[in-house]
PDB file of N, CA and C in Angstrom:
ATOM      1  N   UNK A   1      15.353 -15.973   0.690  1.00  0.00           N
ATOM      2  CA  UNK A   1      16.141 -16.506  -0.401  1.00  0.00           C
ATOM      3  C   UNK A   1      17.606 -16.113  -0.196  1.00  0.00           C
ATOM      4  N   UNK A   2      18.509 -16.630  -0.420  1.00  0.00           N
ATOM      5  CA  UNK A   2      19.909 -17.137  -0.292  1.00  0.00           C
ATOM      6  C   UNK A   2      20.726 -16.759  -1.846  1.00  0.00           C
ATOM      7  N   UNK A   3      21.238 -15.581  -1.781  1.00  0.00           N
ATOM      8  CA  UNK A   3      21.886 -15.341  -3.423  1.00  0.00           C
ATOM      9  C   UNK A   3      23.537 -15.419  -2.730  1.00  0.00           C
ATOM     10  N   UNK A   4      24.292 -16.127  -3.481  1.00  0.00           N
ATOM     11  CA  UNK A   4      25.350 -16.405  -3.687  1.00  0.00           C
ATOM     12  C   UNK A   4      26.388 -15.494  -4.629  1.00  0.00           C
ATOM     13  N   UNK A   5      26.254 -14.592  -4.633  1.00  0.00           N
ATOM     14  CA  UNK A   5      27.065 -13.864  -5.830  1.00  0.00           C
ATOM     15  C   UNK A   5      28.382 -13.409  -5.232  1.00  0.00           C
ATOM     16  N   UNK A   6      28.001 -13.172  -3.910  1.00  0.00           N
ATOM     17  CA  UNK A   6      29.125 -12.286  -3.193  1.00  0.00           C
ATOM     18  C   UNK A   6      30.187 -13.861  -3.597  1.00  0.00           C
ATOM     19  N   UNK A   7      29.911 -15.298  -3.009  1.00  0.00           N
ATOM     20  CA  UNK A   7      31.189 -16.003  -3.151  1.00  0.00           C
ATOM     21  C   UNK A   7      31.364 -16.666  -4.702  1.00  0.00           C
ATOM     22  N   UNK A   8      30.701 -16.097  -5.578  1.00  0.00           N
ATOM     23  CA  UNK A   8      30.769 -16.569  -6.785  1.00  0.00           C
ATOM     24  C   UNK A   8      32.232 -15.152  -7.400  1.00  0.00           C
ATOM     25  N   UNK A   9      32.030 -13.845  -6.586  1.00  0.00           N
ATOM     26  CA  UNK A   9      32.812 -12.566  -6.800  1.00  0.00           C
ATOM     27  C   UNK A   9      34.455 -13.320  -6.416  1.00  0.00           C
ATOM     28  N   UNK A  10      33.655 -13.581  -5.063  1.00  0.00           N
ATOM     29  CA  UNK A  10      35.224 -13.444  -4.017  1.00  0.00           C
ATOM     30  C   UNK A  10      36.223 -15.211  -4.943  1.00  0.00           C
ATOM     31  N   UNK A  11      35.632 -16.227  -5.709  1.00  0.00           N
ATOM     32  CA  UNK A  11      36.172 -16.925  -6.033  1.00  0.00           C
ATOM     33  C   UNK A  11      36.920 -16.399  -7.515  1.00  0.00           C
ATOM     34  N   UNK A  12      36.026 -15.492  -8.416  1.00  0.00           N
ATOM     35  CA  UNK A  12      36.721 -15.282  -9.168  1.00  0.00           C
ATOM     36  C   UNK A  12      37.990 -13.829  -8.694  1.00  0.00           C
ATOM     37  N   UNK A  13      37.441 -13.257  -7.771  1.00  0.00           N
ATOM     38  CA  UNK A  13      38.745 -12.505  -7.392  1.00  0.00           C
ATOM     39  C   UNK A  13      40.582 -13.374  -6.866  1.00  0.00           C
ATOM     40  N   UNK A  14      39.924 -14.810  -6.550  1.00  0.00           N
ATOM     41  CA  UNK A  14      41.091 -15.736  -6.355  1.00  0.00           C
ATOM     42  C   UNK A  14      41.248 -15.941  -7.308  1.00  0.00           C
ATOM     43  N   UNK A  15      40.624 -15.909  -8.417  1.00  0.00           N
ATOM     44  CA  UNK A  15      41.146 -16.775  -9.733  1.00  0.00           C
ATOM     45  C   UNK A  15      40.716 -18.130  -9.538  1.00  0.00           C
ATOM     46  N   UNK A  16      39.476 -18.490  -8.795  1.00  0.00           N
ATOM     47  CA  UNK A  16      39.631 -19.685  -8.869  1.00  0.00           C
ATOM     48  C   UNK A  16      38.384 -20.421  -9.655  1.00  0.00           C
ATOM     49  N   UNK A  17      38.454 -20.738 -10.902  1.00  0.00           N
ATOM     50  CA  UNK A  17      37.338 -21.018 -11.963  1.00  0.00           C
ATOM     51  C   UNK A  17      36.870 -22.218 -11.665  1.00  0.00           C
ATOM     52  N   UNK A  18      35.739 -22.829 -12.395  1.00  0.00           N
ATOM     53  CA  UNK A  18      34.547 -23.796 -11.926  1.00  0.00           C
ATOM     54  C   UNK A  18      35.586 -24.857 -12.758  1.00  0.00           C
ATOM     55  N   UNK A  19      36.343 -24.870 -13.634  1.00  0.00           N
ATOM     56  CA  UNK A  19      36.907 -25.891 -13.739  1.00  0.00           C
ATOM     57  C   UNK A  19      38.611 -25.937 -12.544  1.00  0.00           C
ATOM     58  N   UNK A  20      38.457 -24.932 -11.864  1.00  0.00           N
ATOM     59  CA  UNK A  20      39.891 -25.473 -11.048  1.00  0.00           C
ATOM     60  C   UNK A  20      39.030 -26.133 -10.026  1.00  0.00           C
ATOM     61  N   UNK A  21      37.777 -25.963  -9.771  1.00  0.00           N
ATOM     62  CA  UNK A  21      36.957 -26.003  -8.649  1.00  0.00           C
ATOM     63  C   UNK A  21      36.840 -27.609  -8.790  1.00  0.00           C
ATOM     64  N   UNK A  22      36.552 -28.223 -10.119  1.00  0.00           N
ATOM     65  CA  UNK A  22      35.985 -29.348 -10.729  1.00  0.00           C
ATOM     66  C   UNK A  22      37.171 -30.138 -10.805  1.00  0.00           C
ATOM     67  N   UNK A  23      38.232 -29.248 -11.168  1.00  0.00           N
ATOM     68  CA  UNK A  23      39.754 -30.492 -10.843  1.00  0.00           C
ATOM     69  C   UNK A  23      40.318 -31.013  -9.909  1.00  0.00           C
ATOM     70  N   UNK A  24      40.562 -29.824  -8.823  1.00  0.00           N
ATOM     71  CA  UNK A  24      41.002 -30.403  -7.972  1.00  0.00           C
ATOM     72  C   UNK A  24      39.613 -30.789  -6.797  1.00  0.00           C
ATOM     73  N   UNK A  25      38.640 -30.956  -7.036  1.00  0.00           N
ATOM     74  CA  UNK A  25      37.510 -31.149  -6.232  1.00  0.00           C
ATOM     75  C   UNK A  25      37.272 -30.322  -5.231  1.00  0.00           C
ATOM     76  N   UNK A  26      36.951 -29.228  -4.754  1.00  0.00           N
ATOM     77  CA  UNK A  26      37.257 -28.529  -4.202  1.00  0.00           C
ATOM     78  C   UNK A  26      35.698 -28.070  -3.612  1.00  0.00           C
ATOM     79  N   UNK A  27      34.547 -28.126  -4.547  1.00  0.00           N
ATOM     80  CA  UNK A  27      33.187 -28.610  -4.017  1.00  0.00           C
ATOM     81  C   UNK A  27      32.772 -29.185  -4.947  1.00  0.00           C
ATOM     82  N   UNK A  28      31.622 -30.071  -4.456  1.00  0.00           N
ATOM     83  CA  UNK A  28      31.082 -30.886  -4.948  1.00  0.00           C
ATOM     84  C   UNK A  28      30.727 -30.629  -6.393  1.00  0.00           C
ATOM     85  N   UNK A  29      30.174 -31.215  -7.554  1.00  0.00           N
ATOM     86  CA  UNK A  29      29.633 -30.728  -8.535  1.00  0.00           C
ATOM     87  C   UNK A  29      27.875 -30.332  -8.398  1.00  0.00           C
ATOM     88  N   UNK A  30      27.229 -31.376  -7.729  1.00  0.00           N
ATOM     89  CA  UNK A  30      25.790 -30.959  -7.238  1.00  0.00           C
ATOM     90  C   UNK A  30      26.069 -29.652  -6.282  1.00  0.00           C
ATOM     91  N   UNK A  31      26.587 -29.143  -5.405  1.00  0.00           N
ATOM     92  CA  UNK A  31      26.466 -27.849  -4.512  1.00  0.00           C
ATOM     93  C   UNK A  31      27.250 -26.895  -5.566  1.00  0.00           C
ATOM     94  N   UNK A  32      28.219 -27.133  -6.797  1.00  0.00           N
ATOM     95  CA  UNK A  32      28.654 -25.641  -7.416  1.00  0.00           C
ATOM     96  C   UNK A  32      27.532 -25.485  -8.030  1.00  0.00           C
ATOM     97  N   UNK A  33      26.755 -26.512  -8.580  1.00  0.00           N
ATOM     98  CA  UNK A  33      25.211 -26.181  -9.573  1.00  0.00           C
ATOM     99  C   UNK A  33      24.176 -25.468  -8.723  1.00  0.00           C
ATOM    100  N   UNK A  34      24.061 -25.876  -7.313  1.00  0.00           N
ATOM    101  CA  UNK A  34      23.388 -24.842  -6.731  1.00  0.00           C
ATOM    102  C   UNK A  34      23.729 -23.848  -6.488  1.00  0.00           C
ATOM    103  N   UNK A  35      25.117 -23.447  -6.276  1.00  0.00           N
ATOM    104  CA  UNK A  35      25.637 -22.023  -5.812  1.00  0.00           C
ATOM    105  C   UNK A  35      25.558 -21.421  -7.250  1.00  0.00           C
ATOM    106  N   UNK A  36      25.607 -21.654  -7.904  1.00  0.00           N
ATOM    107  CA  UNK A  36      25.723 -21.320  -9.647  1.00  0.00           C
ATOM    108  C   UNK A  36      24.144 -20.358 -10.139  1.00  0.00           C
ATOM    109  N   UNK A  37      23.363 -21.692  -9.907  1.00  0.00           N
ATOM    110  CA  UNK A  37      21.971 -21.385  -9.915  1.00  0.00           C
ATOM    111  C   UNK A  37      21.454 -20.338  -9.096  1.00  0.00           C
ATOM    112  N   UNK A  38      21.846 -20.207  -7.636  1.00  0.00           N
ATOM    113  CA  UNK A  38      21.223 -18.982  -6.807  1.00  0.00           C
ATOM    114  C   UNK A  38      22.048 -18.032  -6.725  1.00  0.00           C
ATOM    115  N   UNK A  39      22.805 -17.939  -7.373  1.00  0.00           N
ATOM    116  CA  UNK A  39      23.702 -16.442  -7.496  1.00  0.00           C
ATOM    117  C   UNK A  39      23.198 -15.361  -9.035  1.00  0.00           C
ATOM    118  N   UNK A  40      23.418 -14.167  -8.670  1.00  0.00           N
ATOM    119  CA  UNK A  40      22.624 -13.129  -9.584  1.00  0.00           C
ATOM    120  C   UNK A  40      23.116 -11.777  -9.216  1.00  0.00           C
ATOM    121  N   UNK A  41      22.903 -10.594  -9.986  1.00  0.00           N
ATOM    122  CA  UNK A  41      22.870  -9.176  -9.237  1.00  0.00           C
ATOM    123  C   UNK A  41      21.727  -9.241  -8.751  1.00  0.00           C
ATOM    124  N   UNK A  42      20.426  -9.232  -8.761  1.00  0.00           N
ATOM    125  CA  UNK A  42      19.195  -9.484  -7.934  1.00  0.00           C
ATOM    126  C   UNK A  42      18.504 -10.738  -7.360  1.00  0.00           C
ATOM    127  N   UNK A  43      18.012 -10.480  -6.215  1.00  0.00           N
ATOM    128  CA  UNK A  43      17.079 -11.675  -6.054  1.00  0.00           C
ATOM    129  C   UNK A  43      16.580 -12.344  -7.050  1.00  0.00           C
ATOM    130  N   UNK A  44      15.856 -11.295  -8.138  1.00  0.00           N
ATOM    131  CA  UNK A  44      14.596 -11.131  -8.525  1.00  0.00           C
ATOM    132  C   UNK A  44      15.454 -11.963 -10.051  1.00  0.00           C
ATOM    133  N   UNK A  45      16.657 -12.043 -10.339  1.00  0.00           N
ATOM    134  CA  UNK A  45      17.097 -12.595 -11.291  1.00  0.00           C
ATOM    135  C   UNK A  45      17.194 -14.234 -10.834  1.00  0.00           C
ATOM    136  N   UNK A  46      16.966 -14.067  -9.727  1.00  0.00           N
ATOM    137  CA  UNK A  46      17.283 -15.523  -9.236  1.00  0.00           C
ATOM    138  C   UNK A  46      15.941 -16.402  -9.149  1.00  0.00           C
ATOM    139  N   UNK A  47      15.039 -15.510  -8.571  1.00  0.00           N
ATOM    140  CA  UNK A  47      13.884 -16.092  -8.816  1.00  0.00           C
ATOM    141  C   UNK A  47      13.592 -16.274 -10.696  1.00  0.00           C
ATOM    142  N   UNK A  48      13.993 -15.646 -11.564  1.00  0.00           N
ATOM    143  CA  UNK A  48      13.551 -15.639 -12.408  1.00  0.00           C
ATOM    144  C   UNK A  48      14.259 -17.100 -13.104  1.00  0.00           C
ATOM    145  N   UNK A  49      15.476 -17.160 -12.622  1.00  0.00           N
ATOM    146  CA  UNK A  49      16.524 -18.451 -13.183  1.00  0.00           C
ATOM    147  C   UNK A  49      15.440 -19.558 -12.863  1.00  0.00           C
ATOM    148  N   UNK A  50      14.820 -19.658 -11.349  1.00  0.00           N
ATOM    149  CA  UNK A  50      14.045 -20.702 -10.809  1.00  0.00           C
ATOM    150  C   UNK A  50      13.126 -21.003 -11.822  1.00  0.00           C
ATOM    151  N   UNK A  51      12.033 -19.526 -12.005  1.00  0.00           N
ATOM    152  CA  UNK A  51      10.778 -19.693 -12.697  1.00  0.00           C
ATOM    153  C   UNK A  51      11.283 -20.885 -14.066  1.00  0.00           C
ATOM    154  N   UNK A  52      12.274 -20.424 -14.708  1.00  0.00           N
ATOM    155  CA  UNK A  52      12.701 -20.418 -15.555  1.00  0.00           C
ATOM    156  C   UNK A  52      13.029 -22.477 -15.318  1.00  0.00           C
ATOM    157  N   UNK A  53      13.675 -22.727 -14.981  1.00  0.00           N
ATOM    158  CA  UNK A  53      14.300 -23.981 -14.496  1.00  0.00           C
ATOM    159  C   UNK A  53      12.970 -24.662 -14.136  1.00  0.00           C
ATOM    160  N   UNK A  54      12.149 -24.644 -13.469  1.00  0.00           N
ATOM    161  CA  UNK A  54      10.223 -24.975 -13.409  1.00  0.00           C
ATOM    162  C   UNK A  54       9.991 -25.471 -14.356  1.00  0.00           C
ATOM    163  N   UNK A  55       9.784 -24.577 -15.495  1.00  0.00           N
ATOM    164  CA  UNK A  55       9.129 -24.102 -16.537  1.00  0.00           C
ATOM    165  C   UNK A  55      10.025 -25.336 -17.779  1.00  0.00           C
ATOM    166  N   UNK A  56      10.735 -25.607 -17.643  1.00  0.00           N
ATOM    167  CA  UNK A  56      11.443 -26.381 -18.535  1.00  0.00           C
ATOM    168  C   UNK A  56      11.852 -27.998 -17.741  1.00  0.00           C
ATOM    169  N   UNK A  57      11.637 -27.864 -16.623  1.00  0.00           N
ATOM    170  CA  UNK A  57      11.982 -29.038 -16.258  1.00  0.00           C
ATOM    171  C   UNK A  57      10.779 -30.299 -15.536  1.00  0.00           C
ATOM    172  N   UNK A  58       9.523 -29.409 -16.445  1.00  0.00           N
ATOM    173  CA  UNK A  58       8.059 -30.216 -16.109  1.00  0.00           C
ATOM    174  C   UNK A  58       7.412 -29.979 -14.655  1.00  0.00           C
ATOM    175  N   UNK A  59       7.876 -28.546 -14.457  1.00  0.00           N
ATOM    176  CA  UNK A  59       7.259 -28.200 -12.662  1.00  0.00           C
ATOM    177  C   UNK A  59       7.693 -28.480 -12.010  1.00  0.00           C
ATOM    178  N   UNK A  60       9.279 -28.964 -12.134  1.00  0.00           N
ATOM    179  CA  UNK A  60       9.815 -29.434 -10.590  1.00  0.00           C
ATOM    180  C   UNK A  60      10.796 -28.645 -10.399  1.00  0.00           C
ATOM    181  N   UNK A  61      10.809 -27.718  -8.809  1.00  0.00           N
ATOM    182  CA  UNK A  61      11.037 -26.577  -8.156  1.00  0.00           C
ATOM    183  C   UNK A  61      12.787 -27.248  -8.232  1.00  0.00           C
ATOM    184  N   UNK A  62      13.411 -25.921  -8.246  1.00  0.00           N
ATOM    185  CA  UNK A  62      15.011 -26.394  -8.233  1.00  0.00           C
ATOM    186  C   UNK A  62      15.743 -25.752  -6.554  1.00  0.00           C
ATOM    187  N   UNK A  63      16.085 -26.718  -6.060  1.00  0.00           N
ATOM    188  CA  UNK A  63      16.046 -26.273  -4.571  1.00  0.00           C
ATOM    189  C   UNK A  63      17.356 -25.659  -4.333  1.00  0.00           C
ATOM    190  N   UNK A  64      17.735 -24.871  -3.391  1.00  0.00           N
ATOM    191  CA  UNK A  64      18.919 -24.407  -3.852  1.00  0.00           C
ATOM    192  C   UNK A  64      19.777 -24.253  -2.013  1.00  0.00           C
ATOM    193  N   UNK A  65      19.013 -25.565  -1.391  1.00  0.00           N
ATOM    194  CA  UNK A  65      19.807 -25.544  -0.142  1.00  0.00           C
ATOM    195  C   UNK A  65      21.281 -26.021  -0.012  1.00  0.00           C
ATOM    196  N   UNK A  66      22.096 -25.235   1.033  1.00  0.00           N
ATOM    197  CA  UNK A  66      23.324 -25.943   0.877  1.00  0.00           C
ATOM    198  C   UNK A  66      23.750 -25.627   2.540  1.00  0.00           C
ATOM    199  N   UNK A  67      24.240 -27.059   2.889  1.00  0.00           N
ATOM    200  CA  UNK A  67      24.317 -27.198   3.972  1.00  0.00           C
ATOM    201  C   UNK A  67      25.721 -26.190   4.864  1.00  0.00           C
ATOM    202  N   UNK A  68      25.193 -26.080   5.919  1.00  0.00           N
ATOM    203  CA  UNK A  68      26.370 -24.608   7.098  1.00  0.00           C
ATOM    204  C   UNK A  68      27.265 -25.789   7.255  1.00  0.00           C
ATOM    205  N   UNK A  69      27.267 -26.843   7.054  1.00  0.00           N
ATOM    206  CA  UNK A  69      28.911 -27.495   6.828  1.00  0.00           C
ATOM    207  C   UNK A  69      29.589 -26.745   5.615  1.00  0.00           C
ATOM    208  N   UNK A  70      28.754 -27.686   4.741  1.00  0.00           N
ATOM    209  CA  UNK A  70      29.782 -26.384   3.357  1.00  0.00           C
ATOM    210  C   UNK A  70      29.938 -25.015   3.068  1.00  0.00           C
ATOM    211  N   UNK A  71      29.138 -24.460   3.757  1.00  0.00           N
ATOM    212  CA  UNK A  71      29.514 -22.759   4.014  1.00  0.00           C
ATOM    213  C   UNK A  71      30.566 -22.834   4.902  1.00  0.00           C
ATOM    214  N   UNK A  72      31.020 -23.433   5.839  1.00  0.00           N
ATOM    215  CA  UNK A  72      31.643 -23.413   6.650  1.00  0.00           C
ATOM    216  C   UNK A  72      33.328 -23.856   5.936  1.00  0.00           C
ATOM    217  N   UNK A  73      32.918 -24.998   4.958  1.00  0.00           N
ATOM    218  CA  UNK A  73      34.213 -25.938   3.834  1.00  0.00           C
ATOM    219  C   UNK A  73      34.886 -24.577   3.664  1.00  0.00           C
ATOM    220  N   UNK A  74      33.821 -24.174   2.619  1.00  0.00           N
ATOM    221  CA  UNK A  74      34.268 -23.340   1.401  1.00  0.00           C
ATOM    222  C   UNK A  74      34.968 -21.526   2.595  1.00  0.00           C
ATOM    223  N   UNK A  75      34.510 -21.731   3.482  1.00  0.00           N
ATOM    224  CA  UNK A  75      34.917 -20.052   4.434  1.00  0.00           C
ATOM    225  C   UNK A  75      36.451 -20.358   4.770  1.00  0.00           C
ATOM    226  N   UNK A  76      36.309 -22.071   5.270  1.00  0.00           N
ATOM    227  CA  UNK A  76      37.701 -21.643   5.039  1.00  0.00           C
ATOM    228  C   UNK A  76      38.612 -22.210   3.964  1.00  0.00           C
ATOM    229  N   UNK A  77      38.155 -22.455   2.836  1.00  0.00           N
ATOM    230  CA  UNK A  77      39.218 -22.610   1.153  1.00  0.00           C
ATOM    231  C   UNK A  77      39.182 -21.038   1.631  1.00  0.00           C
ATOM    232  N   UNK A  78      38.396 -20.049   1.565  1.00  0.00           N
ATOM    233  CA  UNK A  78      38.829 -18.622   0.946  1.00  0.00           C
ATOM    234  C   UNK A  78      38.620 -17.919   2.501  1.00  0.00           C
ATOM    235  N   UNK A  79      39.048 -18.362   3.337  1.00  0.00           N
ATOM    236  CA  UNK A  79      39.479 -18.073   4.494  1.00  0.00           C
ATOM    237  C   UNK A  79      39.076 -16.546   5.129  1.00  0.00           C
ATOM    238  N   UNK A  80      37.491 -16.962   4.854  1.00  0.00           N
ATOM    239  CA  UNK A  80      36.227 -15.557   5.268  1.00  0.00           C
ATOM    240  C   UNK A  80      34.864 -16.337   5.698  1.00  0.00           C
ATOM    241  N   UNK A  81      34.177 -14.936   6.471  1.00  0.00           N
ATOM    242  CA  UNK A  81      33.471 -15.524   6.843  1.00  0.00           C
ATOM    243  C   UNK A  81      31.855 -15.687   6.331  1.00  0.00           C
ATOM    244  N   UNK A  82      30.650 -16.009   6.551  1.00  0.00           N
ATOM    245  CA  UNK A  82      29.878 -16.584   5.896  1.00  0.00           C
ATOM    246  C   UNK A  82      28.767 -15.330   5.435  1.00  0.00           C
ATOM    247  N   UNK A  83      29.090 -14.638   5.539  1.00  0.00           N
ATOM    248  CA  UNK A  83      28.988 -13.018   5.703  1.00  0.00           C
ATOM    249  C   UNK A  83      29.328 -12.248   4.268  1.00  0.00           C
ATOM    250  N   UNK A  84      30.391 -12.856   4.358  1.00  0.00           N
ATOM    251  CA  UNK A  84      31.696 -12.767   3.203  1.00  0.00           C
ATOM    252  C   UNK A  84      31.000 -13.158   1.731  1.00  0.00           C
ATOM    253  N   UNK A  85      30.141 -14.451   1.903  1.00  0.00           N
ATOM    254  CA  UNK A  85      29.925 -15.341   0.656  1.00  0.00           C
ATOM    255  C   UNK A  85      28.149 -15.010   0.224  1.00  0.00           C
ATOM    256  N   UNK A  86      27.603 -14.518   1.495  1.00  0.00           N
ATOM    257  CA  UNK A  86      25.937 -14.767   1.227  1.00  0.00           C
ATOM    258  C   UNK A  86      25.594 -13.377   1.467  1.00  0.00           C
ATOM    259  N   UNK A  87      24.137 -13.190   0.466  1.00  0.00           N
ATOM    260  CA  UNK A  87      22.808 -12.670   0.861  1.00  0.00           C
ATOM    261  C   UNK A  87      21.958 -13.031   1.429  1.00  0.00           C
ATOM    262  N   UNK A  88      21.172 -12.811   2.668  1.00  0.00           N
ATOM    263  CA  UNK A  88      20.159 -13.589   2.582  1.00  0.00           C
ATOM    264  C   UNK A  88      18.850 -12.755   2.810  1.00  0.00           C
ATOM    265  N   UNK A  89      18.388 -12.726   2.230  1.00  0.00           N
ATOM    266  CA  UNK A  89      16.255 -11.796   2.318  1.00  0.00           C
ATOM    267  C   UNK A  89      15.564 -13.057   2.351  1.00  0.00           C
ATOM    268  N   UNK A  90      14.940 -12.748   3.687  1.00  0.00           N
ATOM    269  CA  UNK A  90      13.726 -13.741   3.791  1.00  0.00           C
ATOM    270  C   UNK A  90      12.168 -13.008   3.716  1.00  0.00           C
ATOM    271  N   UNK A  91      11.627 -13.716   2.576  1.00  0.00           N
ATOM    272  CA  UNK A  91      10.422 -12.840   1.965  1.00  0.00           C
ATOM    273  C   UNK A  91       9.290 -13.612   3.259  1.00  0.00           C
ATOM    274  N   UNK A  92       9.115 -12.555   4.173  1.00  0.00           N
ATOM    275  CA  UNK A  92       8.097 -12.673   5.640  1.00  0.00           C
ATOM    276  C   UNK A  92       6.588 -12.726   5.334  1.00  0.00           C
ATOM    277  N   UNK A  93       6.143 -13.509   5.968  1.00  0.00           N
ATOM    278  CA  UNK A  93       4.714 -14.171   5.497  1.00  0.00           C
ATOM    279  C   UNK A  93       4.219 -14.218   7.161  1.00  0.00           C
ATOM    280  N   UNK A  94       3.168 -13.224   6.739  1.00  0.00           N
ATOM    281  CA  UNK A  94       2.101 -12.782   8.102  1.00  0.00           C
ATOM    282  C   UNK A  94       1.688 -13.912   8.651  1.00  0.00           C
ATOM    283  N   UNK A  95       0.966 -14.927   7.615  1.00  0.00           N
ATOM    284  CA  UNK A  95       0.466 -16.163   8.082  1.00  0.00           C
ATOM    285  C   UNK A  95       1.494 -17.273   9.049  1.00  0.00           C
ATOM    286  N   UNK A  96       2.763 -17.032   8.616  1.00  0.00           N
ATOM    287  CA  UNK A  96       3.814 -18.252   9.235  1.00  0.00           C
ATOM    288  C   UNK A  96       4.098 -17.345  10.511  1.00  0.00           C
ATOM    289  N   UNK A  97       3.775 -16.021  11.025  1.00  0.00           N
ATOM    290  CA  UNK A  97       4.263 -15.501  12.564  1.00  0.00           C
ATOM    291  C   UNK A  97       3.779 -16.302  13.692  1.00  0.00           C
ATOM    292  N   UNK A  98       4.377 -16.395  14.100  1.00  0.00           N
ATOM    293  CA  UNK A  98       4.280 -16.801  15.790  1.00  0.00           C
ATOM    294  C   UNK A  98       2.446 -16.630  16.052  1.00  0.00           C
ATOM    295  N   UNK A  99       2.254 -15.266  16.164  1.00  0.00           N
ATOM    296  CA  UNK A  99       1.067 -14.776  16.272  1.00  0.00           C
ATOM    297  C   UNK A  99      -0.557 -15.413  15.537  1.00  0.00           C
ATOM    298  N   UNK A 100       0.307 -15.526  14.068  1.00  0.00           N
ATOM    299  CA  UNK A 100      -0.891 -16.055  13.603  1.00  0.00           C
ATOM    300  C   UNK A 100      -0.950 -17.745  13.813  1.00  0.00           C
ATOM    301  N   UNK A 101       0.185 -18.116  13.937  1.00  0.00           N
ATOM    302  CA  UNK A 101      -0.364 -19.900  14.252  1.00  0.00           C
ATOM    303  C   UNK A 101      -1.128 -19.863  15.455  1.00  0.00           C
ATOM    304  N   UNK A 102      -0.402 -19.028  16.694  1.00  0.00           N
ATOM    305  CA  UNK A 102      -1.144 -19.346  17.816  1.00  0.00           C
ATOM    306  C   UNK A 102      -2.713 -18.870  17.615  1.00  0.00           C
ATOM    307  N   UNK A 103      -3.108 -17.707  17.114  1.00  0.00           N
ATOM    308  CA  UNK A 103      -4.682 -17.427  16.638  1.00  0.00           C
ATOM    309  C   UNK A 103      -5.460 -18.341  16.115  1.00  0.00           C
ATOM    310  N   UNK A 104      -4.532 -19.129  15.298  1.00  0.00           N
ATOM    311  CA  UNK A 104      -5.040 -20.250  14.015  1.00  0.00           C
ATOM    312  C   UNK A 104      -5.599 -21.465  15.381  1.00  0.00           C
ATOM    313  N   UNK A 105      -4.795 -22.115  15.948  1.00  0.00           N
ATOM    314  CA  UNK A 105      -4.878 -22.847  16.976  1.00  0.00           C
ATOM    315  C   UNK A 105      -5.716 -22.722  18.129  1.00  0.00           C
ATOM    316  N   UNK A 106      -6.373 -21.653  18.183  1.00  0.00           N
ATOM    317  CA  UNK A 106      -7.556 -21.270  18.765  1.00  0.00           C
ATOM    318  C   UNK A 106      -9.010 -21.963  18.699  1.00  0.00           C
TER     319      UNK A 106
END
């Protein structure tokens, strides 16, 4: 999972608010709703925004991909690198290793 807080920090350390973002277009309005949505002090708040967003929107999962072009846009509006803007923890699943497909395929 992908938390966004660090460039949700580093934009308000520019001063630069979701409506300067929205005026002068600066990202999209669908990708600030995702960066919006997956940003948190914890993962675990982020998953909870999801559960949460599920749960009210009739079971449909809120996806929160955003393409290494626009990480790339937005690195250089605030002229850092992608490092700068993201978390990323990938929750590792025994079943998806290398190891176990090739066993599975047996």
């Amino acid at each position: 999972m992908i938390n966004y807080n660090k460039l949700m920090r580093k934009l308000k350390e520019k001063g630069i608010t979701t409506y300067v973002i929205r005026k002068k277009a600066l990202i999209p309005q669908g990708t600030l709703t995702k960066l919006k949505m997956c940003s948190a002090d914890s993962m675990e708040e982020i998953e909870e925004k999801l559960r949460n967003y599920k749960e009210t929107h009739g079971g449909k999962d809120f996806v929160c991909d955003v393409s290494t072009k626009t990480i790339e846009d937005i690195c250089q509006l605030l002229q850092c690198q992608p490092q700068d803007l993201i978390e990323w923890e990938v929750d590792l699943k025994e079943e998806l290793s290398y190891e176990a497909i090739i066993a599975n395929k047996d």
